[in-house]
Protein backbone atom coordinates (compact mmCIF):
# COMPACT_ATOMS: atom_id res chain seq x y z
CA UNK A 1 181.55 60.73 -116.69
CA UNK A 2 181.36 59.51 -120.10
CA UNK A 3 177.55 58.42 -121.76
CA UNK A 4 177.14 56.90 -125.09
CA UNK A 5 173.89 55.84 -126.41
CA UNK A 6 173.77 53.23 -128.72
CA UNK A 7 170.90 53.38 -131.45
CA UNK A 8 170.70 49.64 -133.84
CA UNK A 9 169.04 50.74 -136.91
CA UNK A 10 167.46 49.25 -139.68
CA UNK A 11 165.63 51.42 -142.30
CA UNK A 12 165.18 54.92 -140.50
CA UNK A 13 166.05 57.63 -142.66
CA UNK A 14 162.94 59.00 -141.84
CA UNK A 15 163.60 59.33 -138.12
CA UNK A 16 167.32 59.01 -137.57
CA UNK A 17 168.61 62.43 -138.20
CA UNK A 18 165.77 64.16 -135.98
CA UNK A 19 166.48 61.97 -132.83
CA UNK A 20 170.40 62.87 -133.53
CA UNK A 21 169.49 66.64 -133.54
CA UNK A 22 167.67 66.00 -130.20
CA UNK A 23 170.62 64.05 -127.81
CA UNK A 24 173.04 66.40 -129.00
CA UNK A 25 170.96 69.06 -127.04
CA UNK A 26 170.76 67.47 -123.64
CA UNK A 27 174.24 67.10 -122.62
CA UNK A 28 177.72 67.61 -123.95
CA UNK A 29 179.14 64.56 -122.39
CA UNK A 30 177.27 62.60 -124.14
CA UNK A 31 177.95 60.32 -127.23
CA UNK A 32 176.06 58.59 -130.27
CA UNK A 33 176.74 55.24 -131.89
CA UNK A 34 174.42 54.71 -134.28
CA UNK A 35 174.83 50.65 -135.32
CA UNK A 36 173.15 50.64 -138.68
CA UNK A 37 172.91 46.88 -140.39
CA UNK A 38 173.20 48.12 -143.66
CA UNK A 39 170.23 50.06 -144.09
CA UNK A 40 168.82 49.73 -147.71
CA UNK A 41 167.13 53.23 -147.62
CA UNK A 42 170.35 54.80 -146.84
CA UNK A 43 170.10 55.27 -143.34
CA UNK A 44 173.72 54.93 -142.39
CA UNK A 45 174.63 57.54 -145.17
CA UNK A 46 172.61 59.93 -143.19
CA UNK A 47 174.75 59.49 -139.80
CA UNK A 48 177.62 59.40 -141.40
CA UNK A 49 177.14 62.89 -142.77
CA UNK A 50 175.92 63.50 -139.31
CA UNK A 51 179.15 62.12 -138.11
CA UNK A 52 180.88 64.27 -140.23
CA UNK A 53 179.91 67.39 -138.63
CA UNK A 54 179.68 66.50 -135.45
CA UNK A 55 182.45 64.48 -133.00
CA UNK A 56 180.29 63.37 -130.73
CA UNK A 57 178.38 61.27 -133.69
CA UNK A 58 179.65 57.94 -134.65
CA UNK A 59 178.67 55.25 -137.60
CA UNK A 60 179.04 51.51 -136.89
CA UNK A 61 178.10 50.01 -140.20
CA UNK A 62 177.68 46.23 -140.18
CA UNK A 63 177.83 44.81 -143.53
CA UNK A 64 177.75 40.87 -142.47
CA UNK A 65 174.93 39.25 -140.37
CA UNK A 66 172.13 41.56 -139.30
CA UNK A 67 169.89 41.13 -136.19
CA UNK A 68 169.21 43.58 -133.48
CA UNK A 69 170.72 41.34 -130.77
CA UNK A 70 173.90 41.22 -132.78
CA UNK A 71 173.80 45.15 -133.58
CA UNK A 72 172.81 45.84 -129.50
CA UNK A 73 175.99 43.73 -128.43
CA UNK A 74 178.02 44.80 -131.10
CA UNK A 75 177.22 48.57 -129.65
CA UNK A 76 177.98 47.38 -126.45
CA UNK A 77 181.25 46.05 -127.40
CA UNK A 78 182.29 49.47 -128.86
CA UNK A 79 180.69 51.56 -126.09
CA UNK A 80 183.36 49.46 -123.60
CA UNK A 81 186.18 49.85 -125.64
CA UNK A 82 185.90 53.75 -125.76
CA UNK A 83 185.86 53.62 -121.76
CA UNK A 84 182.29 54.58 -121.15
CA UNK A 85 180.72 55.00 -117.49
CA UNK A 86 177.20 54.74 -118.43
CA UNK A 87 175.92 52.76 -121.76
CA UNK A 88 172.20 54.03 -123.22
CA UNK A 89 170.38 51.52 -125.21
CA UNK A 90 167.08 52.67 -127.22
CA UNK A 91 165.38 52.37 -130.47
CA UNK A 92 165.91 54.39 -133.37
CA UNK A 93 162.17 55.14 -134.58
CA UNK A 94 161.39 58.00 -131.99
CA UNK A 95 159.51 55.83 -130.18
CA UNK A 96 161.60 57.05 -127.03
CA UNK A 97 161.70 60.24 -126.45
CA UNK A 98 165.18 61.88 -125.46
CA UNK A 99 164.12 63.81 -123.01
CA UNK A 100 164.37 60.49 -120.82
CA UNK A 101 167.99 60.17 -120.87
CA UNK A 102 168.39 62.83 -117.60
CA UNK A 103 166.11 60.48 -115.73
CA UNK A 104 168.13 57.91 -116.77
CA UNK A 105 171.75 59.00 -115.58
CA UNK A 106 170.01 60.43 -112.21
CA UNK A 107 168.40 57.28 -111.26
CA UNK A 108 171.56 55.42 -112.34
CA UNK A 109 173.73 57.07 -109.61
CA UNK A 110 172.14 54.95 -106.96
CA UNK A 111 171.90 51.43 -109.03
CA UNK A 112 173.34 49.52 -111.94
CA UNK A 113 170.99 49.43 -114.41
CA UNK A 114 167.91 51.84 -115.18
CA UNK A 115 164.58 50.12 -117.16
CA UNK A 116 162.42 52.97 -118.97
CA UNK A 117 159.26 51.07 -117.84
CA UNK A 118 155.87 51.94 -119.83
CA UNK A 119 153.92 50.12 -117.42
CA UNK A 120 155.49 51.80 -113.98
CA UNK A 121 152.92 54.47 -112.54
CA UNK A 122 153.03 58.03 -114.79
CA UNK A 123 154.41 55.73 -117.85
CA UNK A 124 152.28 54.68 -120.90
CA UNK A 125 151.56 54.05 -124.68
CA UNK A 126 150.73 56.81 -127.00
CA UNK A 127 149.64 55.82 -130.77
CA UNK A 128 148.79 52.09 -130.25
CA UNK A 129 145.57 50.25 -130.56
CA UNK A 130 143.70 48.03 -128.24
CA UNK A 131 145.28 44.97 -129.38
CA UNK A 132 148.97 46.17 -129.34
CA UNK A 133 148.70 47.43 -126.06
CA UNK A 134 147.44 44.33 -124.81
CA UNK A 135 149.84 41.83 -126.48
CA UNK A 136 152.64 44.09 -125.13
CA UNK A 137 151.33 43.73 -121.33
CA UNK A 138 150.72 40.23 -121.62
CA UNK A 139 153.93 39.38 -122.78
CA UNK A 140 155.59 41.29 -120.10
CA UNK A 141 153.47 39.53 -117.51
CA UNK A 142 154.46 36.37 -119.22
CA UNK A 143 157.97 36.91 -119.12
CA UNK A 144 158.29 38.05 -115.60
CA UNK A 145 156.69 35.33 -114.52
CA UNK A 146 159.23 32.84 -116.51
CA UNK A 147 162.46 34.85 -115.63
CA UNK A 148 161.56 35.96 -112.23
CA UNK A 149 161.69 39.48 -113.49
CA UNK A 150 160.56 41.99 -110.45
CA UNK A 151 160.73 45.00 -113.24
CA UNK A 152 157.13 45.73 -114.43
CA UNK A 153 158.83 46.26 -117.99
CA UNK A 154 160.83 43.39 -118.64
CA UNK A 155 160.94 43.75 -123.10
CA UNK A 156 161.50 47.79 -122.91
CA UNK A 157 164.39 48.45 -125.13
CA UNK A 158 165.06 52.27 -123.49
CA UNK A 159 168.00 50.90 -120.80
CA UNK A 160 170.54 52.47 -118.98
CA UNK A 161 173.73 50.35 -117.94
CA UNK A 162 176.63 50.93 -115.75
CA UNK A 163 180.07 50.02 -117.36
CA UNK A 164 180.78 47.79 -115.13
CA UNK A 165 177.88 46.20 -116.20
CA UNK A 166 178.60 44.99 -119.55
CA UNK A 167 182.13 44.21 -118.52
CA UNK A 168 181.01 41.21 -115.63
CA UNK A 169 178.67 40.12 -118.86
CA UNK A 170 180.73 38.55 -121.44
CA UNK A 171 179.87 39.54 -124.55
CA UNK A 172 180.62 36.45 -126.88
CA UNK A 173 178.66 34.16 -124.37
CA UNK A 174 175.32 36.02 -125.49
CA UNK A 175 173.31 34.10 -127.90
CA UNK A 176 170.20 36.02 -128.89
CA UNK A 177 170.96 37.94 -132.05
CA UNK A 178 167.31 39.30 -132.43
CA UNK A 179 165.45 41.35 -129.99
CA UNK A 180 165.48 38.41 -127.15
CA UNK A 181 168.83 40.06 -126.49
CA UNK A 182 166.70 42.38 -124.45
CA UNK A 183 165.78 39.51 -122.19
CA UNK A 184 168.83 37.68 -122.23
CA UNK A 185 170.96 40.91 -121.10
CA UNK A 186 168.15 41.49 -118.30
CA UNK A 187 168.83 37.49 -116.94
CA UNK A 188 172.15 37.63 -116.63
CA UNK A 189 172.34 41.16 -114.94
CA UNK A 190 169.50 39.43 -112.05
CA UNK A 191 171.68 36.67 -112.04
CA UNK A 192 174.78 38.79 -111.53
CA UNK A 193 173.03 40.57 -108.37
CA UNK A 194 172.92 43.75 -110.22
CA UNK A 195 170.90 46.52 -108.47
CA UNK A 196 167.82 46.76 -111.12
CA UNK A 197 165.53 50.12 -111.02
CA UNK A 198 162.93 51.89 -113.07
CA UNK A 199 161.69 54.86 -114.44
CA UNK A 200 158.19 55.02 -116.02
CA UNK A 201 158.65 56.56 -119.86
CA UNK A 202 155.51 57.36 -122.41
CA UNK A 203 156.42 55.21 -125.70
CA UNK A 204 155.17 56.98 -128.76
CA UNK A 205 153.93 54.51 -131.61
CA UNK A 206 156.58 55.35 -134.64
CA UNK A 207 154.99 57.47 -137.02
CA UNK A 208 157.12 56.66 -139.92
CA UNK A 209 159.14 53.74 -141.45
CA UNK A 210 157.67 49.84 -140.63
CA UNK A 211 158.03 48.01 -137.60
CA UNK A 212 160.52 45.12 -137.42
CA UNK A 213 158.76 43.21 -135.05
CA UNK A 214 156.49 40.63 -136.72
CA UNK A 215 154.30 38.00 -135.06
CA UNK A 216 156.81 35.15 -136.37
CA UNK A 217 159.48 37.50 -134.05
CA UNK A 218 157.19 37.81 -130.99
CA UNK A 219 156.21 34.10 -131.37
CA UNK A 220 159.89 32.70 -131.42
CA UNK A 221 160.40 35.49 -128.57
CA UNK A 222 158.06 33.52 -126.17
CA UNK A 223 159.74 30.18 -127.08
CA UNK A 224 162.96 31.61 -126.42
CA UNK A 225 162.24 32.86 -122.63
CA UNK A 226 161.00 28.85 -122.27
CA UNK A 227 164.49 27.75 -123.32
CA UNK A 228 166.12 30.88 -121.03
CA UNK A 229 164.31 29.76 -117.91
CA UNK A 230 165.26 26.09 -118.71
CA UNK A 231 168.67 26.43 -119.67
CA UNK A 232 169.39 28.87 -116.98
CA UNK A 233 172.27 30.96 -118.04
């Protein structure tokens, strides 16, 4: 069975090539595509040296519009045409840890997609204060209750998807093309009947490079599940 993860990137030289070095070790089925938007520090240089040395590595550099909904789908897109089984979505600051992505495939044997929840019993938050933590609950609690999300971790961007998954989903209908995608893939896999499980993960604050997510981002977020919930598809 083949795995790729995809990794959208943005500005991670710092972290990129250690969370390369650490899936390779877990499995030899599994695959890399790192979807780097043009990194200005270089990033994409640094997997494509990677790449280099290594088949199982692989570069998607996007030179046009940049947005981490467009770089997720864009990974998705590429994951399908290279006939993969199972389809690995995290982030690219070491914020989750490899080490998940066993967990992942086992639970995904008896469903169709896997959530890495923080908020599911033994998961958590390391490296964030007070007020992060809290924002991040209530904005999960918030969105479940919009979407009619049972999943205690509806905006966790560690996923596991079946295939099959992404092929009933059709691609060029999505609209988000900044994190929302995250809630927008999640809709239309309830509304597909998908069998939806979790695992609880520990999230590790990054400790290098700068977030991406902003409050203008997390604000427009919130109005965005308002026009999900009305528009319904």
């Amino acid at each position: 069975m083949k795995t790729v993860v995809v990794i959208p990137t943005y500005n991670e030289r710092e972290n990129i090539g250690p969370l390369l070095d650490e899936i390779v070790k877990i499995q030899e089925n599994i695959e890399v595509l790192v979807v780097d938007d043009d990194s200005p520090d270089g990033t994409w240089r640094i997997v494509e040296d990677y790449s280099k040395k290594n088949p199982r590595i692989h570069l998607l550099r996007r030179t046009s519009e940049r947005g981490r909904g467009l770089a997720g789908i864009a990974g998705f897109k590429y994951a399908l045409e290279n006939k993969a089984d199972y389809v690995i979505e995290m982030d690219g600051d070491l914020s989750h840890d490899p080490q998940h992505i066993p967990e992942f495939l086992k639970k995904i044997e008896n469903c169709d997609v896997v959530i890495g929840s923080r908020f599911a019993p033994s998961g958590g938050e390391v490296g964030r204060g007070f007020l992060r933590r809290l924002i991040t609950r209530l904005a999960a609690i918030y969105v479940r209750a919009l979407l009619g999300f049972r999943v205690t971790d509806p905006t966790s961007g560690y996923r596991c998807y079946r295939g099959k998954v992404l092929e009933a989903i059709d691609m060029r209908s999505l609209k988000a093309k900044d994190p929302f995608l995250l809630s927008e893939m999640l809709f239309r896999c309830y509304k597909k009947s998908f069998r939806i499980k979790e695992i609880p993960i520990i999230f590790r604050d990054r400790k290098s490079g700068t977030s991406k997510i902003g409050w203008k981002i997390l604000i427009t977020y919130l109005f965005k599940v308002i026009k999900l919930r009305v528009r319904g598809k």
